[in-house]
C-alpha atoms as a PDB file:
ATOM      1  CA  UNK A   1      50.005  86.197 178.204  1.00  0.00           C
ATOM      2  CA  UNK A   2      49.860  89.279 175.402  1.00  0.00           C
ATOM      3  CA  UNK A   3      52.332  88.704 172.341  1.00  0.00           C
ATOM      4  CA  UNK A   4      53.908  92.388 174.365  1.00  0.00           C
ATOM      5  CA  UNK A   5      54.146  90.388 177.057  1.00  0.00           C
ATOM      6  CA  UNK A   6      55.466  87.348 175.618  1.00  0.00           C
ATOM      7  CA  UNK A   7      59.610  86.648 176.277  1.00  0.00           C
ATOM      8  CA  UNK A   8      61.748  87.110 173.026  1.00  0.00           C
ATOM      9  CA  UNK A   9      63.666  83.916 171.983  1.00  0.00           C
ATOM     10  CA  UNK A  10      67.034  83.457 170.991  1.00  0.00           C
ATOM     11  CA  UNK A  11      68.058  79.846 169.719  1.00  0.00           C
ATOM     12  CA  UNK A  12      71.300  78.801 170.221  1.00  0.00           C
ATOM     13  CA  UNK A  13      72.442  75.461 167.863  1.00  0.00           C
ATOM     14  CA  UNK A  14      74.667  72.379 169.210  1.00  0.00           C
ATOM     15  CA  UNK A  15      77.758  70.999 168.136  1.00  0.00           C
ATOM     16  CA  UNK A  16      79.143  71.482 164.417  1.00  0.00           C
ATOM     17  CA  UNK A  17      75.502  72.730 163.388  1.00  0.00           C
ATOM     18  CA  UNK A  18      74.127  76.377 162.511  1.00  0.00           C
ATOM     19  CA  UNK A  19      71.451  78.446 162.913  1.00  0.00           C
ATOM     20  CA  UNK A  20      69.737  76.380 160.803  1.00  0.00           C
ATOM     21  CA  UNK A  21      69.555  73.783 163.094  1.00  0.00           C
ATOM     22  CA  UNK A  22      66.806  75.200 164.408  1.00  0.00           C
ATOM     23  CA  UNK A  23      64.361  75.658 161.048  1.00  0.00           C
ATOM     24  CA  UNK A  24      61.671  73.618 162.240  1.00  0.00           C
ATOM     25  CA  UNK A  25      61.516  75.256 165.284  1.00  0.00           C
ATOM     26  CA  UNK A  26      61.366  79.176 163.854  1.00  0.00           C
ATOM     27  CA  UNK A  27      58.988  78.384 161.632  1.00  0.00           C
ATOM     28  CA  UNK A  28      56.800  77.347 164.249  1.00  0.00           C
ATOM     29  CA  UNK A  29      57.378  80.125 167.274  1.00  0.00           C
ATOM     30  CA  UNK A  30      57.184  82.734 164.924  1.00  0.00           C
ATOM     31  CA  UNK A  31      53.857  82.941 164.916  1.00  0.00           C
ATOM     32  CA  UNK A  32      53.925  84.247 168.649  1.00  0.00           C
ATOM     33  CA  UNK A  33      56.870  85.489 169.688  1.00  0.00           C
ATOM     34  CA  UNK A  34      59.570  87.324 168.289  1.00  0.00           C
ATOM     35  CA  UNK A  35      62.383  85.067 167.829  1.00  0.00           C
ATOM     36  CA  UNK A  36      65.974  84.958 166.344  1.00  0.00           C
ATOM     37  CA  UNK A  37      68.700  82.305 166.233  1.00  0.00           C
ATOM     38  CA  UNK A  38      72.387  82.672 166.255  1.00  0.00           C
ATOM     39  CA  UNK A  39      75.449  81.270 164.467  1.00  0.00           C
ATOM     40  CA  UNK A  40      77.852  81.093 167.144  1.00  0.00           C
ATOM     41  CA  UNK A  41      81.831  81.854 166.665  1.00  0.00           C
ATOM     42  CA  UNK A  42      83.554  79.457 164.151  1.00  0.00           C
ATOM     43  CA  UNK A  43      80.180  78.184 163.050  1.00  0.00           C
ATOM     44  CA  UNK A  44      77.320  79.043 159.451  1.00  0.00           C
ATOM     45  CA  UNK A  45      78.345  82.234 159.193  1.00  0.00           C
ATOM     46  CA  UNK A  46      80.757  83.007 161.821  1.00  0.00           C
ATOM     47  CA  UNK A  47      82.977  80.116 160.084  1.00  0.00           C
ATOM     48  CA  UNK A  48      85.831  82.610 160.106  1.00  0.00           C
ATOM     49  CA  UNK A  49      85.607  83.556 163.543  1.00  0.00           C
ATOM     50  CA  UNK A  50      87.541  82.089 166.299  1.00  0.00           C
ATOM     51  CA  UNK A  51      86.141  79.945 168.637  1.00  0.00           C
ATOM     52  CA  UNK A  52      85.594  81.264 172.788  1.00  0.00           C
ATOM     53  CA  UNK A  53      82.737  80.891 175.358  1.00  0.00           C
ATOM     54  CA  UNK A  54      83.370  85.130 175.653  1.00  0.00           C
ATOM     55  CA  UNK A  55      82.903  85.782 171.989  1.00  0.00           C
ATOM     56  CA  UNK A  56      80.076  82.835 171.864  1.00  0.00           C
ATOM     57  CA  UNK A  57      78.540  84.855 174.871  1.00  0.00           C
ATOM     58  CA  UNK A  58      78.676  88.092 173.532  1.00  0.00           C
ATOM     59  CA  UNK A  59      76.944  86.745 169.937  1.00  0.00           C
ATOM     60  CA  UNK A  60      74.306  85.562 172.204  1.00  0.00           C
ATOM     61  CA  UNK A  61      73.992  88.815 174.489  1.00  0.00           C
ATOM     62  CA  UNK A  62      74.114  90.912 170.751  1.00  0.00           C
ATOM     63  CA  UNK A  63      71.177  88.977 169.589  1.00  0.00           C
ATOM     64  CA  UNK A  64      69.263  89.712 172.687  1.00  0.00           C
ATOM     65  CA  UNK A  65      69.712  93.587 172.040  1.00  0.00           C
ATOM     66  CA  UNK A  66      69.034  92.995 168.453  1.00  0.00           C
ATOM     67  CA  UNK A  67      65.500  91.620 169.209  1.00  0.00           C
ATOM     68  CA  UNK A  68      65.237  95.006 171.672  1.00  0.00           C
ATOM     69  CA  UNK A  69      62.487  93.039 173.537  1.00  0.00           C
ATOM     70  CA  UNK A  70      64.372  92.938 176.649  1.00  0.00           C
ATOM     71  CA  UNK A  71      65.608  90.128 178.712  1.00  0.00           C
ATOM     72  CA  UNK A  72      64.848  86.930 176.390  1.00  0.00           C
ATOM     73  CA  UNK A  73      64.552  83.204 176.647  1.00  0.00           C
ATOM     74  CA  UNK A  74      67.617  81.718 175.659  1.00  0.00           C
ATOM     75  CA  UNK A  75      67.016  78.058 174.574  1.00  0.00           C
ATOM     76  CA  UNK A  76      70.651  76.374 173.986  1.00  0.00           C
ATOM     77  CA  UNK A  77      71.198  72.614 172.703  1.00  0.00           C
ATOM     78  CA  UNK A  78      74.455  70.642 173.755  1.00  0.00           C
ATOM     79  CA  UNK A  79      77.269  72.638 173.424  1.00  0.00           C
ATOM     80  CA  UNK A  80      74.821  76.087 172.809  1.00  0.00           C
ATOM     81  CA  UNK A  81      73.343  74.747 176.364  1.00  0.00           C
ATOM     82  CA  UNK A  82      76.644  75.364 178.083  1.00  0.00           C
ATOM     83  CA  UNK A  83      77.071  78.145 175.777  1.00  0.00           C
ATOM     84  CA  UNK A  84      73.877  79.550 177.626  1.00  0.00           C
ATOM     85  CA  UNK A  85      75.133  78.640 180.840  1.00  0.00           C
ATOM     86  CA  UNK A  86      77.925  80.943 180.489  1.00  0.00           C
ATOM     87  CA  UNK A  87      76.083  83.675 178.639  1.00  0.00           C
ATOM     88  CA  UNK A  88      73.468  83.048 182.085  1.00  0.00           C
ATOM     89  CA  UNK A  89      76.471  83.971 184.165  1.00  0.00           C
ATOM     90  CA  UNK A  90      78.237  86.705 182.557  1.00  0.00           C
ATOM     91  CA  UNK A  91      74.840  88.436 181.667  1.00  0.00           C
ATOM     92  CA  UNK A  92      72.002  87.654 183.727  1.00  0.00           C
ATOM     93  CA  UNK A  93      70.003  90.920 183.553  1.00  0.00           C
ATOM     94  CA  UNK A  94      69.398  89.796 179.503  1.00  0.00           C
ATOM     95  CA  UNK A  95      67.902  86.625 180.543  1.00  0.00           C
ATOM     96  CA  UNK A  96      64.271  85.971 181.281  1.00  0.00           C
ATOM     97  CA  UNK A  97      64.438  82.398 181.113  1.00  0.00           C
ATOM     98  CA  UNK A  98      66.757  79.388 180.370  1.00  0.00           C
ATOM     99  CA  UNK A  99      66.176  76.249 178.248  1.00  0.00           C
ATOM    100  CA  UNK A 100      69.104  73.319 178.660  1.00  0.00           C
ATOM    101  CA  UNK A 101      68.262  70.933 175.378  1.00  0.00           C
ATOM    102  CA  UNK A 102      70.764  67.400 176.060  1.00  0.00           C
ATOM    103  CA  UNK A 103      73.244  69.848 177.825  1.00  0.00           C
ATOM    104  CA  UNK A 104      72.805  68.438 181.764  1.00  0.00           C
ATOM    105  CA  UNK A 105      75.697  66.276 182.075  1.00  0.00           C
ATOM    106  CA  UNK A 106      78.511  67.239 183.886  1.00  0.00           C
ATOM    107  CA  UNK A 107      81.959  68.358 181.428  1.00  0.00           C
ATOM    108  CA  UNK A 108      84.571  67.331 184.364  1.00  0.00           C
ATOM    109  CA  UNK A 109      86.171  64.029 185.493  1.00  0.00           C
ATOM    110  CA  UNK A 110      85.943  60.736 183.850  1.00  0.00           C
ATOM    111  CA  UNK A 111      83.180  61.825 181.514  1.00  0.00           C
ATOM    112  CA  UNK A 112      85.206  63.860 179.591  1.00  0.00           C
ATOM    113  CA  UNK A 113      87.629  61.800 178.451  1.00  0.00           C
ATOM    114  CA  UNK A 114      85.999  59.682 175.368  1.00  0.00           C
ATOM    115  CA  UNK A 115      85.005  63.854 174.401  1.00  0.00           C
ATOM    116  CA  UNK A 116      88.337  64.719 174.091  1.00  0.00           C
ATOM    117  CA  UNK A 117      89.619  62.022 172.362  1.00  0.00           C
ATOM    118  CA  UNK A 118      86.787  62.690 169.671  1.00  0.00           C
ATOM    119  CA  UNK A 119      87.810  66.234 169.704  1.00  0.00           C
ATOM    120  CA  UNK A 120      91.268  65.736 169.020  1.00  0.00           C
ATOM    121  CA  UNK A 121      90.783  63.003 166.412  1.00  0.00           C
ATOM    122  CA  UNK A 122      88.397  65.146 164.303  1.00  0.00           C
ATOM    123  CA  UNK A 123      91.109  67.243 162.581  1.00  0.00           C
ATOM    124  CA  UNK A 124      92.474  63.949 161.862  1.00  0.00           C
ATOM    125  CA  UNK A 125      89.772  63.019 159.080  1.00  0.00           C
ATOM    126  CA  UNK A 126      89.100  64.831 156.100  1.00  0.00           C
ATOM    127  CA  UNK A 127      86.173  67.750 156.205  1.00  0.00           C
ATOM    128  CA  UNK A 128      84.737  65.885 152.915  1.00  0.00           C
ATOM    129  CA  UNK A 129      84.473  62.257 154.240  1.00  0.00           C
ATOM    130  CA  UNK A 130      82.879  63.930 157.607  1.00  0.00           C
ATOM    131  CA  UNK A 131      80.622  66.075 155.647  1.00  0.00           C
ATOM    132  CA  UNK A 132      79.398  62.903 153.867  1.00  0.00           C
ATOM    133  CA  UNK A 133      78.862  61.378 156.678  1.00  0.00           C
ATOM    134  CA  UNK A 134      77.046  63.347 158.970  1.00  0.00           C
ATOM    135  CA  UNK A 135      74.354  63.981 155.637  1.00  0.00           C
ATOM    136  CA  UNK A 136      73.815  60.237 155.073  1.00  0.00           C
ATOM    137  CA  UNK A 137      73.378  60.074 159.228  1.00  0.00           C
ATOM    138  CA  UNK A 138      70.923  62.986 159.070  1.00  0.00           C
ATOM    139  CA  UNK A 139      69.286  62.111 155.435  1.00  0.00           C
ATOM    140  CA  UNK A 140      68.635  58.107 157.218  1.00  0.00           C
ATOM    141  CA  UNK A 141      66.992  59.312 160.528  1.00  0.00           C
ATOM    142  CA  UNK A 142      65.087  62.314 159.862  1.00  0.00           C
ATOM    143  CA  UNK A 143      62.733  63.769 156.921  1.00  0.00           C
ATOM    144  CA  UNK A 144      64.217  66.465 154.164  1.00  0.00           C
ATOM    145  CA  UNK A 145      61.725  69.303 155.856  1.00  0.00           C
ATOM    146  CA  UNK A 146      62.936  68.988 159.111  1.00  0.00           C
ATOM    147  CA  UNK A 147      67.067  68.684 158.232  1.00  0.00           C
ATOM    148  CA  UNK A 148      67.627  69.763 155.030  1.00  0.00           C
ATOM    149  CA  UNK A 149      68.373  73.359 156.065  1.00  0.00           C
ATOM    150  CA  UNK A 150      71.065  71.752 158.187  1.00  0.00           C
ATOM    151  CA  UNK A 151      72.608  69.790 155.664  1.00  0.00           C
ATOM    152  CA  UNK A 152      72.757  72.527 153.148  1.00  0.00           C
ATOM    153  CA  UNK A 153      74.064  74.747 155.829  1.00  0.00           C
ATOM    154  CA  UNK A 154      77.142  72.351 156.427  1.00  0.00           C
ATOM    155  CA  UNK A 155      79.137  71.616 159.196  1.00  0.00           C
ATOM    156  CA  UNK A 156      81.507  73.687 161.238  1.00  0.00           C
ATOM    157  CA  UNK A 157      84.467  70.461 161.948  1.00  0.00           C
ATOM    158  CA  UNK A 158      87.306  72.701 162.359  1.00  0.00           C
ATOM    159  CA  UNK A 159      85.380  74.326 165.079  1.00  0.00           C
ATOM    160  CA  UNK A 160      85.199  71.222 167.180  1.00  0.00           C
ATOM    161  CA  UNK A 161      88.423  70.385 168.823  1.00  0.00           C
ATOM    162  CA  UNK A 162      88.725  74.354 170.152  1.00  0.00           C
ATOM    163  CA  UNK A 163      85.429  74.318 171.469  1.00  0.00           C
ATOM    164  CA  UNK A 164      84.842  70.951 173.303  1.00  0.00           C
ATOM    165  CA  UNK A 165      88.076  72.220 174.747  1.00  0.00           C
ATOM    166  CA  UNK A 166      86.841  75.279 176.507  1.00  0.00           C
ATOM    167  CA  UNK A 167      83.571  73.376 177.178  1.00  0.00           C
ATOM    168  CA  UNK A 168      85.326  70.339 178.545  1.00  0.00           C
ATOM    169  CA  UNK A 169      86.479  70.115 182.237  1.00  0.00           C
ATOM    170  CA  UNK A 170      84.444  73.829 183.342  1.00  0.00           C
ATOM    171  CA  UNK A 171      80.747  72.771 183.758  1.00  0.00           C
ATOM    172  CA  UNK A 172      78.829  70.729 186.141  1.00  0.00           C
ATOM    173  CA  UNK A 173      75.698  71.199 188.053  1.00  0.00           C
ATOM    174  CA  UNK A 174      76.963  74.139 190.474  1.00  0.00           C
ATOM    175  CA  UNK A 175      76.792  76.023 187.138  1.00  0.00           C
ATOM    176  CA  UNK A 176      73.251  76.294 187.769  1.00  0.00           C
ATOM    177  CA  UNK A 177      73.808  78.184 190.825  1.00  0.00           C
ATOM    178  CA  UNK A 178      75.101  81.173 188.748  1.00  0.00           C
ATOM    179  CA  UNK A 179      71.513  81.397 186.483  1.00  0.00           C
ATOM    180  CA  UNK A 180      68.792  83.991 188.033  1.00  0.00           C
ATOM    181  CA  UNK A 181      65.955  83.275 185.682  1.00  0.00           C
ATOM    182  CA  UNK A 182      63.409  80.286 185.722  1.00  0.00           C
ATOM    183  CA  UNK A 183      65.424  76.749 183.526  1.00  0.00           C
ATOM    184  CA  UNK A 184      63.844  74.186 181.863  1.00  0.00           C
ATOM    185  CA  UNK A 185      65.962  71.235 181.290  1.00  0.00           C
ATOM    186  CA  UNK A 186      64.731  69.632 178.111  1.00  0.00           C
ATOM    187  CA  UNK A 187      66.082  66.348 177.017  1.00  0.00           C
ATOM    188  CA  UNK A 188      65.358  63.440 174.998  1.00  0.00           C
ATOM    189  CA  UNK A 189      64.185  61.002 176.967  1.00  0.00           C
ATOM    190  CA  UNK A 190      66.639  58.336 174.961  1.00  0.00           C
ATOM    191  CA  UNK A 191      69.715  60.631 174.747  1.00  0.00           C
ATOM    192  CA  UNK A 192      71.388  58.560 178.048  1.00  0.00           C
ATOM    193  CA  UNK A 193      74.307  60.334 178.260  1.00  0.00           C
ATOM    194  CA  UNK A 194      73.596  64.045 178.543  1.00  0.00           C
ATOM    195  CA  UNK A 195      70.446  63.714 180.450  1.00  0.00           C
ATOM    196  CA  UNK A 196      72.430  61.676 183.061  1.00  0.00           C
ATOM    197  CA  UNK A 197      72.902  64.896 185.424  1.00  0.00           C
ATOM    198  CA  UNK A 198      69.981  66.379 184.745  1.00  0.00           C
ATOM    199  CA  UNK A 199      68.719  65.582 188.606  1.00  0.00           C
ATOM    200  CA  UNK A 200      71.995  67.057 190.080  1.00  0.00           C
ATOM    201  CA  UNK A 201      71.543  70.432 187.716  1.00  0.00           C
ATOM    202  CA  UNK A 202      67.894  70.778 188.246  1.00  0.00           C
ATOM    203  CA  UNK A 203      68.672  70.625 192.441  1.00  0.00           C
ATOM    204  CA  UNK A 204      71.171  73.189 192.182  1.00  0.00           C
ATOM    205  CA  UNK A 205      68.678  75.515 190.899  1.00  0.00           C
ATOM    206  CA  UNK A 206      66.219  77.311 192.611  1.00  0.00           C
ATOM    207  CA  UNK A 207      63.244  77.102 190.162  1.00  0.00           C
ATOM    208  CA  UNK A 208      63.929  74.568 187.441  1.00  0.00           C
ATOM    209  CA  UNK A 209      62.188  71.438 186.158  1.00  0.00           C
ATOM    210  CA  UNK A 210      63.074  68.494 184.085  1.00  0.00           C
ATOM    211  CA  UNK A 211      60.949  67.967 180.748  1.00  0.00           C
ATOM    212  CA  UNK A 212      61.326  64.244 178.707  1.00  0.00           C
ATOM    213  CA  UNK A 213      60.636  64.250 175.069  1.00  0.00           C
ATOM    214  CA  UNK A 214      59.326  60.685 174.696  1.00  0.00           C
ATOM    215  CA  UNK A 215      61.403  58.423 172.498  1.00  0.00           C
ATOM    216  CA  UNK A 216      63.566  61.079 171.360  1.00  0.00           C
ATOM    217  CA  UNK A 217      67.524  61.063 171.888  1.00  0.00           C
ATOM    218  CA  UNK A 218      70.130  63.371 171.813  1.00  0.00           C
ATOM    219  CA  UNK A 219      69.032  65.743 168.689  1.00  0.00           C
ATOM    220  CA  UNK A 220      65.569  65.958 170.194  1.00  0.00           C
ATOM    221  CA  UNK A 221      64.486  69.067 168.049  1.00  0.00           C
ATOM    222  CA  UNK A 222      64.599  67.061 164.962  1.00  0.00           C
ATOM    223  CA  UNK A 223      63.414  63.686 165.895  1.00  0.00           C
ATOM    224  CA  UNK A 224      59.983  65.521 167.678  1.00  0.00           C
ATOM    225  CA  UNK A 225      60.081  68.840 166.245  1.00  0.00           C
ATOM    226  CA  UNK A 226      56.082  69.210 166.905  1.00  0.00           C
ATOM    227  CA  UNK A 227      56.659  68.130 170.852  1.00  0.00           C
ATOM    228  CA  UNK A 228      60.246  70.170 171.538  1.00  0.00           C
ATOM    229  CA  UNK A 229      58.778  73.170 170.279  1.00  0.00           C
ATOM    230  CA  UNK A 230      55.346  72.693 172.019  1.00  0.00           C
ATOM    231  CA  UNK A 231      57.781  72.631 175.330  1.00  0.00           C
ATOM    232  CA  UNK A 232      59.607  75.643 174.182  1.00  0.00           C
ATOM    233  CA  UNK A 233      56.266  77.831 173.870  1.00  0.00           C
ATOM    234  CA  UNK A 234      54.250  76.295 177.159  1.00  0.00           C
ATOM    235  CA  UNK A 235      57.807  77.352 178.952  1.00  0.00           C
ATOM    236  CA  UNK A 236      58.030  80.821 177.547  1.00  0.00           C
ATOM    237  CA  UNK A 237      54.253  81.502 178.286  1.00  0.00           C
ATOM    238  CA  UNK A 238      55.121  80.765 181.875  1.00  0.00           C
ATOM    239  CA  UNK A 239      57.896  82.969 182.240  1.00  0.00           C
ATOM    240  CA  UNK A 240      56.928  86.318 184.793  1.00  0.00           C
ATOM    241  CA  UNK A 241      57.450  89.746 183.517  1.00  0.00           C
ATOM    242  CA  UNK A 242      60.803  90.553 183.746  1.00  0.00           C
ATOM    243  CA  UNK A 243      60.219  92.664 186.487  1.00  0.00           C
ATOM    244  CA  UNK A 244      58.353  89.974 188.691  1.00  0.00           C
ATOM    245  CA  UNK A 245      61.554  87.198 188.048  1.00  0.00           C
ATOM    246  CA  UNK A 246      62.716  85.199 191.138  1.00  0.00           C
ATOM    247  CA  UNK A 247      66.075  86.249 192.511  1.00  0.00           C
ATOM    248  CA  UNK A 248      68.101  82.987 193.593  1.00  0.00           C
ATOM    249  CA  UNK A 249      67.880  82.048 197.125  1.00  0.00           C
ATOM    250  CA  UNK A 250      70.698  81.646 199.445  1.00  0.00           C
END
């Protein structure tokens, strides 16, 4: 593959994070393809902004234009992975290919519930004692150079309850169904819970694969930065030509 022929890549950060979740990562891709990543609604930058999966899909579809590359790889984490999944649905012709980081587990039935009690205790607790300690959680398990862009980026609690709501009770594997490009389901190969569907959405796909990160749980990106990103590029220089993608079957 050319660097014109290689995919752009948009990044799209997990739960509470930023953009700058993904630091590590940029750093590294940069270097051969063109690649962005986003702050979705309510979160870094877009603090102010109310929280949807409409307005979350449209900051996604925006950076896509922005890169004016073409149809991109869209590589989401957690709640950016269903984030995807819905930007996959409402605009498929600005997608080239599809990366589901700890985001195959299904939102509906009994799974949910523990999720929404989280979400609705989180207003509950002061911003400054959660702040505090998601830092000391972050500062304990991972080194300054690959989190401390996150840290000083801070945390987007307020965001939480509104958008585990939305993402709560709408996704499971059929989701898949709706996606046209090539997936790559990317978890930790630790992170129990959200790999736990991760047969049932790579079935309901026509041309996806499951990819373990050995040892590495839920935040995958930061405990093997080196390895998640490796996946990242060998998926992206796989990807056909936008012209040459597979159209879903049956």
């Amino acid at each position: 593959m050319t660097t014109a022929d290689a995919p752009p890549i948009v990044l799209v950060h997990g739960t509470r994070f930023s953009a700058s979740q993904w630091s590590p990562q940029l750093a590294a891709l940069q270097k051969d393809f063109t690649v962005t990543a986003v702050d979705l609604p309510g979160h870094g930058t877009r603090a102010a902004q109310p929280w949807s999966l409409a307005a979350a899909s449209e900051v996604i579809a925006s950076a896509v234009d922005g890169l004016g590359r073409g149809p991109a790889l869209v590589v989401g984490h957690s709640l950016g992975g269903y984030t995807a999944l819905e930007f996959a649905r409402r605009c498929p012709e600005r997608l080239r290919g599809l990366v589901l980081a700890g985001a195959s587990v299904s939102t509906r039935g009994a799974w949910a519930v523990p999720y929404r009690w989280v979400a609705g205790l989180v207003p509950r607790v002061r911003e400054d004692r959660l702040t505090r300690w998601n830092d000391r959680l972050l500062r304990r398990l991972y080194p300054p150079e690959v989190v401390g862009a996150t840290i000083r980026s801070g945390y987007a609690f307020h965001t939480l309850p509104d958008a585990w709501g939305e993402v709560l009770g709408r996704f499971d594997a059929s989701a898949m169904r709706a996606v046209r490009a090539p997936v790559l389901i990317l978890n930790g190969e630790k992170d129990t819970v959200f790999r736990s569907g991760e047969r049932d959405f790579a079935r309901a796909h026509h041309a996806a694969r499951v990819e373990l990160i050995p040892r590495a749980r839920h935040l995958a990106n930061f405990d093997a930065p080196e390895a998640f990103t490796d996946a990242i590029r060998r998926f992206a220089r796989e990807l056909p030509a936008p012209a040459q993608a597979t159209a879903p079957q049956g």
